[in-house]
PDB file of N, CA and C in Angstrom:
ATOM      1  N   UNK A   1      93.496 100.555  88.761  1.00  0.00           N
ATOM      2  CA  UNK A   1      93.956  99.701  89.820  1.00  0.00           C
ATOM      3  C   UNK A   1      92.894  98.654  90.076  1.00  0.00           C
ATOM      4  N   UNK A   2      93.461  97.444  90.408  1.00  0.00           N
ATOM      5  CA  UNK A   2      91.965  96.463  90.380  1.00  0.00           C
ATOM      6  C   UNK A   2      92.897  95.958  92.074  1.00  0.00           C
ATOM      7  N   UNK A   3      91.386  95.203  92.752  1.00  0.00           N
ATOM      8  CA  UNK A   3      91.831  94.834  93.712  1.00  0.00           C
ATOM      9  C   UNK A   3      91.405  93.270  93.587  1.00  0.00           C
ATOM     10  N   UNK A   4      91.377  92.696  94.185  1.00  0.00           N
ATOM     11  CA  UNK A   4      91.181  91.139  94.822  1.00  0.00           C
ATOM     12  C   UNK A   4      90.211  90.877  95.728  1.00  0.00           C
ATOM     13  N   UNK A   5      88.950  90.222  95.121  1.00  0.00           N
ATOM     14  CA  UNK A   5      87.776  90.466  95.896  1.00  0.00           C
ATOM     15  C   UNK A   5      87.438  89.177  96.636  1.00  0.00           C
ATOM     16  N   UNK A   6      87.919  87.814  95.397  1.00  0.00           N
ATOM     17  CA  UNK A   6      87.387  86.697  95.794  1.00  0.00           C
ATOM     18  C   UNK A   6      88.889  85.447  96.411  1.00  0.00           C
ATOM     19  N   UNK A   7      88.288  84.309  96.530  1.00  0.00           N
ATOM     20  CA  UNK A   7      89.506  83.278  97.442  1.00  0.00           C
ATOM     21  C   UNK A   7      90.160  82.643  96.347  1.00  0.00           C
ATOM     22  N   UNK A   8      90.745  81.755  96.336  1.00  0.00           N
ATOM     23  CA  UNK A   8      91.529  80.949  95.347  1.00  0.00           C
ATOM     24  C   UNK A   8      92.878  81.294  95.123  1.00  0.00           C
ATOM     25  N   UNK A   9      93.079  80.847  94.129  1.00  0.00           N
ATOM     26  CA  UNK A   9      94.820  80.954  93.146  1.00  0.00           C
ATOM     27  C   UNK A   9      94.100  82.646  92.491  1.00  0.00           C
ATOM     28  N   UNK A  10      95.770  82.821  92.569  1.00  0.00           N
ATOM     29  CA  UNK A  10      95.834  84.833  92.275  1.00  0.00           C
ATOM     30  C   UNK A  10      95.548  84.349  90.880  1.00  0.00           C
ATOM     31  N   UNK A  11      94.655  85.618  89.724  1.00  0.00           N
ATOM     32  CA  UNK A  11      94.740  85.311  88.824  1.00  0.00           C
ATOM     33  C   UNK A  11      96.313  85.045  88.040  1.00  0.00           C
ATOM     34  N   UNK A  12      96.195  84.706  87.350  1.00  0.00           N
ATOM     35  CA  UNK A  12      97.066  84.155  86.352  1.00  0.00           C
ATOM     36  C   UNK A  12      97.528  85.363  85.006  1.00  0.00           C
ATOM     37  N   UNK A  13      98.882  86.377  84.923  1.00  0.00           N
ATOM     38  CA  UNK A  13      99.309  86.866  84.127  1.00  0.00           C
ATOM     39  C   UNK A  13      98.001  87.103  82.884  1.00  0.00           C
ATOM     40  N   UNK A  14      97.716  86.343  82.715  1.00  0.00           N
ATOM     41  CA  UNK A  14      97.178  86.324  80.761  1.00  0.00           C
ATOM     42  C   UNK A  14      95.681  85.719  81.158  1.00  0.00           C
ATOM     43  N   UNK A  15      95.600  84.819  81.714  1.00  0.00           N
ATOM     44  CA  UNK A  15      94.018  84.422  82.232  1.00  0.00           C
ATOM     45  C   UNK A  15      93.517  85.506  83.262  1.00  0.00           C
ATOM     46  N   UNK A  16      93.105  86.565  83.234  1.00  0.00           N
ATOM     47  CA  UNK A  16      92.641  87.253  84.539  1.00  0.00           C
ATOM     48  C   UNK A  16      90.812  86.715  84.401  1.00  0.00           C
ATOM     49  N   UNK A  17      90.684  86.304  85.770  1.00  0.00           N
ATOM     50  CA  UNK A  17      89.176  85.908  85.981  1.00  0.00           C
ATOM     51  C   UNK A  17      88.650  87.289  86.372  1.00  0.00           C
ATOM     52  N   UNK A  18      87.728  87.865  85.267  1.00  0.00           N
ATOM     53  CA  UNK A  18      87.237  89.415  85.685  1.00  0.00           C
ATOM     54  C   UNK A  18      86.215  88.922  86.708  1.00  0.00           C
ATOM     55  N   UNK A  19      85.566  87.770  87.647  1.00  0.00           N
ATOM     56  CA  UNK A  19      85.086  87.880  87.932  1.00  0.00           C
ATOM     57  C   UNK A  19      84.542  88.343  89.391  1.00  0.00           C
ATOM     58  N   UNK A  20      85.949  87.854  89.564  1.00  0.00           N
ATOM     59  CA  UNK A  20      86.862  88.364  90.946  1.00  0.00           C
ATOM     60  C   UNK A  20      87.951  89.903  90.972  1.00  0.00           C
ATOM     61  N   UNK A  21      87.699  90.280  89.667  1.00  0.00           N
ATOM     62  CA  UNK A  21      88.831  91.749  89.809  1.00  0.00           C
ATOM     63  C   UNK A  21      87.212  92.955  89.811  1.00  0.00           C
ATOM     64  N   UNK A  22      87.738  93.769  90.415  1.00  0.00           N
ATOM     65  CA  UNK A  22      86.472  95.150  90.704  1.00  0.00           C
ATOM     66  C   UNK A  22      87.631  95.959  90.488  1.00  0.00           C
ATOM     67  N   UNK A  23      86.994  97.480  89.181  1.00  0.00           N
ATOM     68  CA  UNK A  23      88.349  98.585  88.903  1.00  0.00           C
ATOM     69  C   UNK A  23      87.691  99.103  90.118  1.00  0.00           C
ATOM     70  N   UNK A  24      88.604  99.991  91.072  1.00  0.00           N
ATOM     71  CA  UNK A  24      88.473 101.252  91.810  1.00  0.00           C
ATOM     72  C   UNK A  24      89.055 102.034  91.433  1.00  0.00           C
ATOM     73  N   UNK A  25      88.270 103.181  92.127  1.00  0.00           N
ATOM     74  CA  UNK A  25      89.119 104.498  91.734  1.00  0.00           C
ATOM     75  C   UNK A  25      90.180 105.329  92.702  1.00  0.00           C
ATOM     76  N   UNK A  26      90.736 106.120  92.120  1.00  0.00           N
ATOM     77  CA  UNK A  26      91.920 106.867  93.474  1.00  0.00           C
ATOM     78  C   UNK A  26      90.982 107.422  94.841  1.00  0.00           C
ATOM     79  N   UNK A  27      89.857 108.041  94.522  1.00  0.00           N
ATOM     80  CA  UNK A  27      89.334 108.010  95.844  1.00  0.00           C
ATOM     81  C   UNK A  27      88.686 107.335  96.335  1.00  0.00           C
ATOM     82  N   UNK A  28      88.518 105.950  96.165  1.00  0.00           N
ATOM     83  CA  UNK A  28      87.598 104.623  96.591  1.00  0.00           C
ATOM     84  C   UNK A  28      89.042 104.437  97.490  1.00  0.00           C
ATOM     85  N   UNK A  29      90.055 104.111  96.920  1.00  0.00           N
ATOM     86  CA  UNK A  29      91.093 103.622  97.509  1.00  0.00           C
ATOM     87  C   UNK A  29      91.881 104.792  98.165  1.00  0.00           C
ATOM     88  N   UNK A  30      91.538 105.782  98.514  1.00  0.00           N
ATOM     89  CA  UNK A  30      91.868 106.646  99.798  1.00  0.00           C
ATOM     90  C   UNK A  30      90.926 106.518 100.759  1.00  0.00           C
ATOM     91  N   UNK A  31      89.749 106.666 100.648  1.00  0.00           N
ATOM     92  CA  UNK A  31      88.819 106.276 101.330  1.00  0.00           C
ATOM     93  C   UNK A  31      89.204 104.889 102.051  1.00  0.00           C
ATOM     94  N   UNK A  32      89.554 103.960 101.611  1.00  0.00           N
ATOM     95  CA  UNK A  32      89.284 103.055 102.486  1.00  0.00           C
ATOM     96  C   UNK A  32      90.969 102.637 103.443  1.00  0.00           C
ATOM     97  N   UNK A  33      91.931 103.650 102.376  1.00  0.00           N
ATOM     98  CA  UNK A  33      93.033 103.320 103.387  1.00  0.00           C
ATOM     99  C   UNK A  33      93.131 104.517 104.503  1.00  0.00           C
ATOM    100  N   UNK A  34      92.027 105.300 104.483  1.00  0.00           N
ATOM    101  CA  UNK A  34      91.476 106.550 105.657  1.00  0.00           C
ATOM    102  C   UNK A  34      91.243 105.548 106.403  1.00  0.00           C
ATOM    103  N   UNK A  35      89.922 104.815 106.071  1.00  0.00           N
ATOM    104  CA  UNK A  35      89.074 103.826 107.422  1.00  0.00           C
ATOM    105  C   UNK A  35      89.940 103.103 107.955  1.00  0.00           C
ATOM    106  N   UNK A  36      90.661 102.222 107.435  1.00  0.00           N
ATOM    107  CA  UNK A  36      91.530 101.651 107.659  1.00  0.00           C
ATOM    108  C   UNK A  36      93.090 102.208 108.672  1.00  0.00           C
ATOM    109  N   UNK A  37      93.254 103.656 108.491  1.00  0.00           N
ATOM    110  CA  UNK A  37      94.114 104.102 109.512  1.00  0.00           C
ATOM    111  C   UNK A  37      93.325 104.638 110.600  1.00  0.00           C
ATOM    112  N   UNK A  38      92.149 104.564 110.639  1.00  0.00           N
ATOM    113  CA  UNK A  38      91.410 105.654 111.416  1.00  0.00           C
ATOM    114  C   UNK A  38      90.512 104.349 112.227  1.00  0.00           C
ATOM    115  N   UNK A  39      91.271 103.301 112.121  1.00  0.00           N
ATOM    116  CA  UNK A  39      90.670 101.449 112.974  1.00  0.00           C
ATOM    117  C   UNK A  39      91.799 101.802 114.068  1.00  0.00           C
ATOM    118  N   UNK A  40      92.918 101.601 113.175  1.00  0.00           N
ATOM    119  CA  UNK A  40      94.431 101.798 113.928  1.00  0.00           C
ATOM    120  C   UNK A  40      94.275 102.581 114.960  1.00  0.00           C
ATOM    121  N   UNK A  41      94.527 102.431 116.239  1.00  0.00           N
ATOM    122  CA  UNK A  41      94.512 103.147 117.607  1.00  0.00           C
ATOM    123  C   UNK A  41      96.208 103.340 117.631  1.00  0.00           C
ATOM    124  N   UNK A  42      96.989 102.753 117.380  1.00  0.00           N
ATOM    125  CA  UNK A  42      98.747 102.981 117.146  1.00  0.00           C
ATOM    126  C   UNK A  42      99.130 104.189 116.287  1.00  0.00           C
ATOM    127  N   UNK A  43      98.371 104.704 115.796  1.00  0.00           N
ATOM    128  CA  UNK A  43      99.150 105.344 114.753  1.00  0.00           C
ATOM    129  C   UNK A  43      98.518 107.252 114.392  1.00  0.00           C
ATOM    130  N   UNK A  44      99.505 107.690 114.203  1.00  0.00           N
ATOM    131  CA  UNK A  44      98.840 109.385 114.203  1.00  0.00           C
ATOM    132  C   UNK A  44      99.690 110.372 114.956  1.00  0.00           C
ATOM    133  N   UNK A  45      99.384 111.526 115.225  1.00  0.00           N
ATOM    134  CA  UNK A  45     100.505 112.596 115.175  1.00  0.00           C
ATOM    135  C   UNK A  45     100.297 112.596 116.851  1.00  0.00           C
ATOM    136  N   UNK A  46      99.211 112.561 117.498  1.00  0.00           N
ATOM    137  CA  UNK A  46      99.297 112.231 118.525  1.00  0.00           C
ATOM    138  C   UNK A  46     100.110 111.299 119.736  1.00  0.00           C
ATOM    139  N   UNK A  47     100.011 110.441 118.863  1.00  0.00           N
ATOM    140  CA  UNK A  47     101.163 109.152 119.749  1.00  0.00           C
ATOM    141  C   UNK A  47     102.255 109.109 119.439  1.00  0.00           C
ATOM    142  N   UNK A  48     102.567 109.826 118.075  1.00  0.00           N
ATOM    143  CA  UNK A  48     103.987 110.031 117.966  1.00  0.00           C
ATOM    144  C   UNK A  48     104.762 111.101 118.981  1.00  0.00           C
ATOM    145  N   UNK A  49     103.900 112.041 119.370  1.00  0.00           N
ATOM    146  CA  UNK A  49     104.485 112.986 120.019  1.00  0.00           C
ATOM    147  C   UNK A  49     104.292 112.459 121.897  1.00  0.00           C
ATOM    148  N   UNK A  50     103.389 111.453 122.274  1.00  0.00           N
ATOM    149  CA  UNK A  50     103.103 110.814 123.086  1.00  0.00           C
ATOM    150  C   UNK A  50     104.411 110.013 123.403  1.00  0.00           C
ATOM    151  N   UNK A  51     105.289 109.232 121.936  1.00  0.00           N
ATOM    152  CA  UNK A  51     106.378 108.439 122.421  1.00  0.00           C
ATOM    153  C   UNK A  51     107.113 109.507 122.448  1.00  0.00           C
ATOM    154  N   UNK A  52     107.467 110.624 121.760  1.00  0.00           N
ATOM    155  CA  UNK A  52     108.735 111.132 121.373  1.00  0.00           C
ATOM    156  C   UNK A  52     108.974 111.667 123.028  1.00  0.00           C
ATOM    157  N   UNK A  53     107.472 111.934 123.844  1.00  0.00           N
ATOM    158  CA  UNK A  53     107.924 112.854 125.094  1.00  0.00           C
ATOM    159  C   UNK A  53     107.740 111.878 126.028  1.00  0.00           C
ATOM    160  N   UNK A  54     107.208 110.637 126.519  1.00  0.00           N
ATOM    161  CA  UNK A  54     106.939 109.974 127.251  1.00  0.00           C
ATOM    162  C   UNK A  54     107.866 108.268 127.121  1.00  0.00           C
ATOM    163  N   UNK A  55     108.160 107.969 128.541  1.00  0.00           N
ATOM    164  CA  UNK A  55     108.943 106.816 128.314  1.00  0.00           C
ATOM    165  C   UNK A  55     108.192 105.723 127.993  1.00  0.00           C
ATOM    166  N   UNK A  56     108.028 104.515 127.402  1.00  0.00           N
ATOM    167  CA  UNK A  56     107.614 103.146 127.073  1.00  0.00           C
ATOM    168  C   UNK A  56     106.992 102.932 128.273  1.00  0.00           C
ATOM    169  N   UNK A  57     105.562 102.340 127.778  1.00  0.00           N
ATOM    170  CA  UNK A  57     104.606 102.177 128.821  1.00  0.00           C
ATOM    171  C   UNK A  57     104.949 100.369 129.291  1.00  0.00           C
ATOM    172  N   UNK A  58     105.415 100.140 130.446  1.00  0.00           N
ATOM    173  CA  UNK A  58     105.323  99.202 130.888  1.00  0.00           C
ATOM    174  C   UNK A  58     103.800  97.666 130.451  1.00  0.00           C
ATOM    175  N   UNK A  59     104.474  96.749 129.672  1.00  0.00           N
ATOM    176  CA  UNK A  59     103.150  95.960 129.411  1.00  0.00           C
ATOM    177  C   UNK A  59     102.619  95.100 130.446  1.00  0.00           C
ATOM    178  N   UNK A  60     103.311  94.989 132.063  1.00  0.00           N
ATOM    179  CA  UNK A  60     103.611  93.952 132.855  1.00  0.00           C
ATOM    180  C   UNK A  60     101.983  95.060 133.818  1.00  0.00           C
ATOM    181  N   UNK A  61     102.140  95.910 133.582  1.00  0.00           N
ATOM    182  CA  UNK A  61     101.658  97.069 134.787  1.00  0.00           C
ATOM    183  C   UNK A  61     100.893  98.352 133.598  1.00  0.00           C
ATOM    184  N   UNK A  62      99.673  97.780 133.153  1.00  0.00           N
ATOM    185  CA  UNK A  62      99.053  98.471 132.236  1.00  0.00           C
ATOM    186  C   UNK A  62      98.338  99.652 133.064  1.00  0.00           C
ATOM    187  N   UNK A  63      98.000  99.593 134.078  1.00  0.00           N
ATOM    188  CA  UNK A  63      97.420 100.808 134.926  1.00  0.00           C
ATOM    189  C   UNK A  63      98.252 102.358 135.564  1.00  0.00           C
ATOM    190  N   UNK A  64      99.379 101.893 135.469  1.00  0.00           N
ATOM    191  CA  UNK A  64     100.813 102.794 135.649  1.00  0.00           C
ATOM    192  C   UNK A  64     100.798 104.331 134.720  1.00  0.00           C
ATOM    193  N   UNK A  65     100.845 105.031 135.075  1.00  0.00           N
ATOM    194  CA  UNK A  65     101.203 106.085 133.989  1.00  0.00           C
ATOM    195  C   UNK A  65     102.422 106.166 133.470  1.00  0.00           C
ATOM    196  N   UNK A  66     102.308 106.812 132.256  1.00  0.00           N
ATOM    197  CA  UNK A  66     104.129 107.033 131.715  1.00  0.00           C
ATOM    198  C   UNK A  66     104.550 108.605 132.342  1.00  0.00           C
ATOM    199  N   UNK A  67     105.701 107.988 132.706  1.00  0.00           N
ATOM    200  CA  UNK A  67     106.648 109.344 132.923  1.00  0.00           C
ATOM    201  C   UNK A  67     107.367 110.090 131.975  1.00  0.00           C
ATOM    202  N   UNK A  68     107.351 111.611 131.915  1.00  0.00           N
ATOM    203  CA  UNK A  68     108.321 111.980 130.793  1.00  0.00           C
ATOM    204  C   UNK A  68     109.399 111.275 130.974  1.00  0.00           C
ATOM    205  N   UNK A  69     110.339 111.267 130.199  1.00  0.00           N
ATOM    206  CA  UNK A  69     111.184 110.766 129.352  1.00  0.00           C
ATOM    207  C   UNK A  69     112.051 112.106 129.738  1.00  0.00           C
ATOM    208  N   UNK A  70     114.042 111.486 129.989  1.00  0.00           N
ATOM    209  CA  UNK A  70     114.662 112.278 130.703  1.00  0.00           C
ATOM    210  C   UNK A  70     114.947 113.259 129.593  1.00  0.00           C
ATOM    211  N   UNK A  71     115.141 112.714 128.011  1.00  0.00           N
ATOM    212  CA  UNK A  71     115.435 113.757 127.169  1.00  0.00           C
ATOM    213  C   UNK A  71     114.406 114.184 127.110  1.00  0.00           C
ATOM    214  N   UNK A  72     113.412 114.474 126.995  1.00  0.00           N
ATOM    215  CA  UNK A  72     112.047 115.224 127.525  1.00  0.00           C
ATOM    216  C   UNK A  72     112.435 116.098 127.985  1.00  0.00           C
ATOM    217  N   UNK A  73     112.854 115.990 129.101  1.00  0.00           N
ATOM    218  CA  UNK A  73     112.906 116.732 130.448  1.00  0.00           C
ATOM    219  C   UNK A  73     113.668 118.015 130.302  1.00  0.00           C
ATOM    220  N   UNK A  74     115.319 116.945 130.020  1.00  0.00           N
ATOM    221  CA  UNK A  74     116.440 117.704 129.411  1.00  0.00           C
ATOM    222  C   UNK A  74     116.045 119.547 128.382  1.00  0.00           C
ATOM    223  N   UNK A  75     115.153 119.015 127.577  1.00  0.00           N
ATOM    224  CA  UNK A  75     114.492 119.677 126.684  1.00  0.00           C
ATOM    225  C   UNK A  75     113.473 120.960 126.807  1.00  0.00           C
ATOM    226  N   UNK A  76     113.209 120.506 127.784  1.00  0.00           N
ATOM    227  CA  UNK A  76     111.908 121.410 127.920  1.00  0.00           C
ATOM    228  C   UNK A  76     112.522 122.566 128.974  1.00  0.00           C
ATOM    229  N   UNK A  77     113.598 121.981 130.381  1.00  0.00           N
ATOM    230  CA  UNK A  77     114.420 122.878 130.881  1.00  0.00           C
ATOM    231  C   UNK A  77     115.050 124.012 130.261  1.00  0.00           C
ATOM    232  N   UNK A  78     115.550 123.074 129.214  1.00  0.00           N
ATOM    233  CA  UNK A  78     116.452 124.484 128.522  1.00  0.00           C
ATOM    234  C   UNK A  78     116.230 125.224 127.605  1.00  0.00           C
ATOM    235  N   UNK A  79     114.907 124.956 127.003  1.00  0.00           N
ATOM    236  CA  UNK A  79     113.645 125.552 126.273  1.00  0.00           C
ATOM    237  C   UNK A  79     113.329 126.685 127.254  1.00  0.00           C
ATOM    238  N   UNK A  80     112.683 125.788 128.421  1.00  0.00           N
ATOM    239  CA  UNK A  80     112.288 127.598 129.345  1.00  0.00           C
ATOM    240  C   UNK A  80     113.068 128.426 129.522  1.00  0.00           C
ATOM    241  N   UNK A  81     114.654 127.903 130.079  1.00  0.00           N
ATOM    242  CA  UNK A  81     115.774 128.374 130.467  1.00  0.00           C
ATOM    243  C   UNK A  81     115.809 130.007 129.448  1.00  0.00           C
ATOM    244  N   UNK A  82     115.774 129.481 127.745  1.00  0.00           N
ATOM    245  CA  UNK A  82     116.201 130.295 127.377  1.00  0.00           C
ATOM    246  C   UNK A  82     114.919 131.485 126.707  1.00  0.00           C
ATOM    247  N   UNK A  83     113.966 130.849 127.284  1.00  0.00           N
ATOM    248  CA  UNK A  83     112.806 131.873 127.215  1.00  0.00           C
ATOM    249  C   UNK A  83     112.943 132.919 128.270  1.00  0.00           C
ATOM    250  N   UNK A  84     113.148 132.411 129.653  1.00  0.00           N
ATOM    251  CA  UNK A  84     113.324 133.305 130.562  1.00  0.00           C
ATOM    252  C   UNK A  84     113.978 134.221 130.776  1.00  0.00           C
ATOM    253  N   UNK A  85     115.473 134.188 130.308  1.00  0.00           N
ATOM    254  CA  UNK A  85     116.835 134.798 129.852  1.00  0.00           C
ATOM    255  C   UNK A  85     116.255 135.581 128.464  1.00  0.00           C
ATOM    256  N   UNK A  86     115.581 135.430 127.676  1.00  0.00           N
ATOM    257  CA  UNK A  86     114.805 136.443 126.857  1.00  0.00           C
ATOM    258  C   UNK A  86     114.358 137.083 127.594  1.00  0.00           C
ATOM    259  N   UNK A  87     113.358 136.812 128.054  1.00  0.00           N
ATOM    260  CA  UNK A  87     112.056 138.002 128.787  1.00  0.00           C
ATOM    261  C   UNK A  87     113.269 138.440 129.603  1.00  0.00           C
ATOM    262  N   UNK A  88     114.006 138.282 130.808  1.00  0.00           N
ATOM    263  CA  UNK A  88     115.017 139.030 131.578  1.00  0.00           C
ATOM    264  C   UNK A  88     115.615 139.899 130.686  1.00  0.00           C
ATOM    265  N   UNK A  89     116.459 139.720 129.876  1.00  0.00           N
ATOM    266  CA  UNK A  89     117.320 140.681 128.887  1.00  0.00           C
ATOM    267  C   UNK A  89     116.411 141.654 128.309  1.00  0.00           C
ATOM    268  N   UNK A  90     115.197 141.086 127.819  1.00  0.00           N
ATOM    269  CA  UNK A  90     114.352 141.792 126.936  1.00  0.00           C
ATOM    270  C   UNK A  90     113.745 143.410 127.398  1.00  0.00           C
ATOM    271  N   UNK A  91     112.936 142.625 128.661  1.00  0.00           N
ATOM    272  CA  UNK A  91     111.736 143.858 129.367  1.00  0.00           C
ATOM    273  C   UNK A  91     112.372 144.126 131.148  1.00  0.00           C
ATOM    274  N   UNK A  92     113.398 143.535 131.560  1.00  0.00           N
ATOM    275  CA  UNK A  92     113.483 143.542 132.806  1.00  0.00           C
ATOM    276  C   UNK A  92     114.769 144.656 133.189  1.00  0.00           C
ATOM    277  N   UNK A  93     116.117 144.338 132.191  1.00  0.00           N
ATOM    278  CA  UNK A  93     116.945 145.081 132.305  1.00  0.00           C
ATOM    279  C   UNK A  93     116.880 146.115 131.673  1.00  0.00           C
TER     280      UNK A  93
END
């Protein structure tokens, strides 16, 4: 895999200017698309689960907290609901 180091016109099919191509290797180029996600403050398992449970953070009113989110809510009710109705059936009756 070669990357693109210097400015100008892309090399050219059949003219490649080696002077501007550098080979990397598969872990040069994981490495740097690591650093490169790990710049990113948007992105990761964290904020995904941040949107999936929390509503859209207002951009007008950046100091505001987010509120769950009603399917959130919906969710997590009837999640306990049917934990509780376990443990009742289970150890109570």
């Amino acid at each position: 895999m070669f990357v693109l180091l210097g400015k100008g016109d892309p090399p050219k099919a059949q003219g490649v200017r080696r002077s501007i191509m550098k080979q990397i290797t598969p872990e040069e180029m994981q490495d740097l698309v690591m650093k490169t996600l790990r710049k990113r403050r948007d992105t990761g398992l964290r904020n995904a689960i941040a949107n999936a449970l929390l509503e859209s953070a207002n951009p007008f009113q950046p100091g505001e907290k987010q509120r769950v989110s009603r399917n959130a809510s919906v969710l997590l009710l009837l999640a306990g609901s049917m934990i509780a109705a376990f443990v009742y059936f289970s150890f109570l009756v």
